[in-house]
N, C-alpha and C. Protein backbone atom coordinates (compact mmCIF):
# COMPACT_ATOMS: atom_id res chain seq x y z
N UNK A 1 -2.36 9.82 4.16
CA UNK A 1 -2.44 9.60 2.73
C UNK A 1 -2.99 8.20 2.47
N UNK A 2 -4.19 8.13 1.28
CA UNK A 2 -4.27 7.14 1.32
C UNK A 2 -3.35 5.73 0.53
N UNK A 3 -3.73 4.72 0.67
CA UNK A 3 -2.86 3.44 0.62
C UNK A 3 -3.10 2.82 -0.39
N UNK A 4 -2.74 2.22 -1.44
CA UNK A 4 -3.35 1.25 -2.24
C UNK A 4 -3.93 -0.07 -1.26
N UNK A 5 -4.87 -0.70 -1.70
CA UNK A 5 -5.29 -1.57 -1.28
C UNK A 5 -4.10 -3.14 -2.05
N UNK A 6 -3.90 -3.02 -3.33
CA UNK A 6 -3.57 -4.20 -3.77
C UNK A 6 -2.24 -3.84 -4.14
N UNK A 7 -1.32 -4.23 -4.83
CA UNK A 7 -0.09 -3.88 -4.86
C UNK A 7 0.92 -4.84 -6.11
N UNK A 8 1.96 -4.94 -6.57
CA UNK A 8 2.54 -5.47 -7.42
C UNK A 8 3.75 -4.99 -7.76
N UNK A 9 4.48 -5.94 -6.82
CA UNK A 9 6.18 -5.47 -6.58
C UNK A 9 6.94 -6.34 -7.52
N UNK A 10 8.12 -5.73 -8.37
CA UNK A 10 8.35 -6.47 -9.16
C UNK A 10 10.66 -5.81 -8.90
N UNK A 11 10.82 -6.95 -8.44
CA UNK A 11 12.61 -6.46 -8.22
C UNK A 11 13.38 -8.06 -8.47
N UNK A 12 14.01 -7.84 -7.99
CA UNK A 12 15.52 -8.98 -8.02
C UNK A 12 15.84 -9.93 -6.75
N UNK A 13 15.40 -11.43 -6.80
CA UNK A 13 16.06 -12.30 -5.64
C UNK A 13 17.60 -12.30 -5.81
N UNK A 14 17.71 -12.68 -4.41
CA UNK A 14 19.42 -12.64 -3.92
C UNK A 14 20.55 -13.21 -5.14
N UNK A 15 19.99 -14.11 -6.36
CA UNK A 15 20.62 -14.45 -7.46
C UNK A 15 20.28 -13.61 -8.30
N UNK A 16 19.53 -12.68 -8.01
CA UNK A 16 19.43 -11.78 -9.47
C UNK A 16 18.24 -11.92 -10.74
N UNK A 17 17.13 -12.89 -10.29
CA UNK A 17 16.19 -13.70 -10.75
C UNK A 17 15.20 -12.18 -10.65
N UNK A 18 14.37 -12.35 -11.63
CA UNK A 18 13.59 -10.69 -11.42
C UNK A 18 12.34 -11.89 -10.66
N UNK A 19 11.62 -11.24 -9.83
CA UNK A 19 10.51 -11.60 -9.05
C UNK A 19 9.25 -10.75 -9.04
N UNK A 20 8.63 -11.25 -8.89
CA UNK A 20 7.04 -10.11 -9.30
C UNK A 20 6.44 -10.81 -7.23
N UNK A 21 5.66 -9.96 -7.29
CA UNK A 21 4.85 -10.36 -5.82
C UNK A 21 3.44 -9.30 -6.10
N UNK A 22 2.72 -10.06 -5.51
CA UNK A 22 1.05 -9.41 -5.70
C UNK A 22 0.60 -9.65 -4.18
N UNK A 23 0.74 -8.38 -3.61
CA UNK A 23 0.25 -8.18 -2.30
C UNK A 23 -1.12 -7.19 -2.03
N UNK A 24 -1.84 -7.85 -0.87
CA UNK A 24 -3.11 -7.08 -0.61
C UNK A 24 -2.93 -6.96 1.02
N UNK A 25 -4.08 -5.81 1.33
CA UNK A 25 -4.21 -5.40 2.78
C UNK A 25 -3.35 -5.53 3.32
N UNK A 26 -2.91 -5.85 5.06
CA UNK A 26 -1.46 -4.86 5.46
C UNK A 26 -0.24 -5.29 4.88
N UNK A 27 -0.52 -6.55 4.20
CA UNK A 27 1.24 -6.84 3.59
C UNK A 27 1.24 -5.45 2.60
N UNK A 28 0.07 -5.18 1.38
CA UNK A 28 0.54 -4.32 0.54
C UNK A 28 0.34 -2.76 1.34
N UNK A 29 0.32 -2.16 2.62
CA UNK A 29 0.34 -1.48 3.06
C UNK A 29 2.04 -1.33 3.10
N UNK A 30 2.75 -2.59 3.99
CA UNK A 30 3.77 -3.03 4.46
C UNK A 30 4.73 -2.56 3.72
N UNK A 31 4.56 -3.19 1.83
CA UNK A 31 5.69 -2.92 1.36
C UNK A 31 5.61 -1.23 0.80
N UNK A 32 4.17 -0.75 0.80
CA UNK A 32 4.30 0.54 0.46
C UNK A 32 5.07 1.42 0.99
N UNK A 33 5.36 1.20 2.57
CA UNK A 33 5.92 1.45 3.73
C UNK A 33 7.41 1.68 3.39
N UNK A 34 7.46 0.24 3.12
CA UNK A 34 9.12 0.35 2.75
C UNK A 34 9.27 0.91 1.55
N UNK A 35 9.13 0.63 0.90
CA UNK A 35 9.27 1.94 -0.30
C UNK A 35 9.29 3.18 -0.55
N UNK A 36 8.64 3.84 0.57
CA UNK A 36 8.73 5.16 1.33
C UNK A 36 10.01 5.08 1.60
N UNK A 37 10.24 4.18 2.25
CA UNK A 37 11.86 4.28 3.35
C UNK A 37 13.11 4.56 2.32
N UNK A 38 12.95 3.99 1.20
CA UNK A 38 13.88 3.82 0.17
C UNK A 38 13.82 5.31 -0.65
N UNK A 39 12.57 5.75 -0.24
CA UNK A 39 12.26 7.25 -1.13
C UNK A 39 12.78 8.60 -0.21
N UNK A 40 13.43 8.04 1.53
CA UNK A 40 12.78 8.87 2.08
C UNK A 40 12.37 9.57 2.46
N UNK A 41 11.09 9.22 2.52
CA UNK A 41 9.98 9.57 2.99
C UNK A 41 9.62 8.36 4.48
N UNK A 42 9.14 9.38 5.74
CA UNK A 42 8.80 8.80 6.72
C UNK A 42 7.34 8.36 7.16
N UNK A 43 6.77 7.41 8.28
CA UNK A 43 5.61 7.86 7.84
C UNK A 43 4.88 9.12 8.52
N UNK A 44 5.82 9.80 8.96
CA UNK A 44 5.19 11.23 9.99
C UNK A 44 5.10 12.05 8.81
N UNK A 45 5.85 11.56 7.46
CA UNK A 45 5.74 13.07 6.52
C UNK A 45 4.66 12.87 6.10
N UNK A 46 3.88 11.46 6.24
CA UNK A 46 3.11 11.63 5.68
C UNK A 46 1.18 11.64 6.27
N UNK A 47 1.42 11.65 7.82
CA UNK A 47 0.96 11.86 8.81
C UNK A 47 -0.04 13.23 8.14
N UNK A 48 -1.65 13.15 8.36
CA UNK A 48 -2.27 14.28 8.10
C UNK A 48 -3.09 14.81 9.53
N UNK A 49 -3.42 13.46 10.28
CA UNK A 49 -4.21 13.31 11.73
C UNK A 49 -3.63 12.45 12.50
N UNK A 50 -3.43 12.77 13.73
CA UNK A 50 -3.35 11.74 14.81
C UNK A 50 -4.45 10.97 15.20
N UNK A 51 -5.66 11.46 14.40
CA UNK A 51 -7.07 10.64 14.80
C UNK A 51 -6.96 8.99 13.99
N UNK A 52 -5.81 9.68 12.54
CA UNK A 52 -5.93 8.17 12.18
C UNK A 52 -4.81 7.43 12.30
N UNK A 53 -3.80 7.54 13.23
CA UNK A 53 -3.33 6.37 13.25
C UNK A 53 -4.08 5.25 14.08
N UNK A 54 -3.41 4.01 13.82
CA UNK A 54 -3.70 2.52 14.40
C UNK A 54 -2.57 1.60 14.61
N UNK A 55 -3.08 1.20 15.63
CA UNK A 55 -2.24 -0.01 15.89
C UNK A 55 -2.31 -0.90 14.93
N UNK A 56 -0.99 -1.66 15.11
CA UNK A 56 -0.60 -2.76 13.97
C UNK A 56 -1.80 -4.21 13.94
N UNK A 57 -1.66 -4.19 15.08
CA UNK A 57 -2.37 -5.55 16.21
C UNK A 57 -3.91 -5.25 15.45
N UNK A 58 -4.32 -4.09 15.72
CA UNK A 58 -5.74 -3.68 15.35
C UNK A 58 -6.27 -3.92 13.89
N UNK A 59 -5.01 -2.96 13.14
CA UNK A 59 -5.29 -3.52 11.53
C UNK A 59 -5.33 -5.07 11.14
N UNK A 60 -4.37 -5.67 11.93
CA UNK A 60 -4.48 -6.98 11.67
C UNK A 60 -5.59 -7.59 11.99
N UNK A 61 -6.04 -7.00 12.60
CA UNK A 61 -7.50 -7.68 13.52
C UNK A 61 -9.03 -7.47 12.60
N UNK A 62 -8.35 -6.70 11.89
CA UNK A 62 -9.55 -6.25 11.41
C UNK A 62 -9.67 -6.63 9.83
N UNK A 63 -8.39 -7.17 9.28
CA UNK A 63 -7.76 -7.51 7.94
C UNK A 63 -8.53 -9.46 8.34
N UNK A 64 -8.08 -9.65 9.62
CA UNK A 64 -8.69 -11.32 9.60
C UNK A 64 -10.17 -11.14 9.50
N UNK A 65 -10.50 -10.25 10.00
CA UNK A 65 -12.28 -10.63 10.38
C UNK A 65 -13.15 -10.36 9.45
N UNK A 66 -12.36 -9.40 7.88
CA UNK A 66 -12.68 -9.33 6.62
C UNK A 66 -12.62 -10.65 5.70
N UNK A 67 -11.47 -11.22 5.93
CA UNK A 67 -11.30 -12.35 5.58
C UNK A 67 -12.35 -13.34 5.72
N UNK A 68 -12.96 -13.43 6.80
CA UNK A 68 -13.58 -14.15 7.53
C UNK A 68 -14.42 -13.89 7.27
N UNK A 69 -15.29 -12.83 7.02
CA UNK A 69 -16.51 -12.17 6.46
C UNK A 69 -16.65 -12.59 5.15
N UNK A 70 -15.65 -12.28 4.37
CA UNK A 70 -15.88 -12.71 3.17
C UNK A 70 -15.99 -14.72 2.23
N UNK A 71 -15.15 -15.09 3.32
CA UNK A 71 -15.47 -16.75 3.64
C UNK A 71 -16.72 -17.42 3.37
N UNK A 72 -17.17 -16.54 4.53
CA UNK A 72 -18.82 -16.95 5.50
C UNK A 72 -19.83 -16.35 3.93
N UNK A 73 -19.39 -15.61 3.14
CA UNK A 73 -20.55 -15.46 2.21
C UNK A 73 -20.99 -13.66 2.48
């Protein structure tokens, strides 16, 4: 399934303070993740191919070198 790319989490710090967070690429993958967990939902339910999973290491690898791409111009 696909993922949002950008994201905008909005809950409660440990005092009860409401908090907003604006996450992109694998962080906003990350918390989509957990939010599943809280729904749940696993991520095998939501598994369509074994062609697409990836390693963590890999996405990350590939989240810097966008970064980096986009830097350079």
């Amino acid at each position: 399934m696909a993922r949002y790319e950008t994201v905008v989490i909005k809950g409660r710090n440990r005092r009860g303070k409401e908090v907003r967070i604006k996450a992109e690429g694998f962080t906003a993958r990350a918390f989509q993740h957990e939010l599943d967990h809280l729904d749940g939902v696993l991520f095998t339910d939501r598994l369509t191919s074994l062609d697409t999973l990836q390693r963590v290491e890999d996405l990350q690898a590939e989240e810097q070198e966008e970064a980096v791409a986009a830097a350079s111009g």
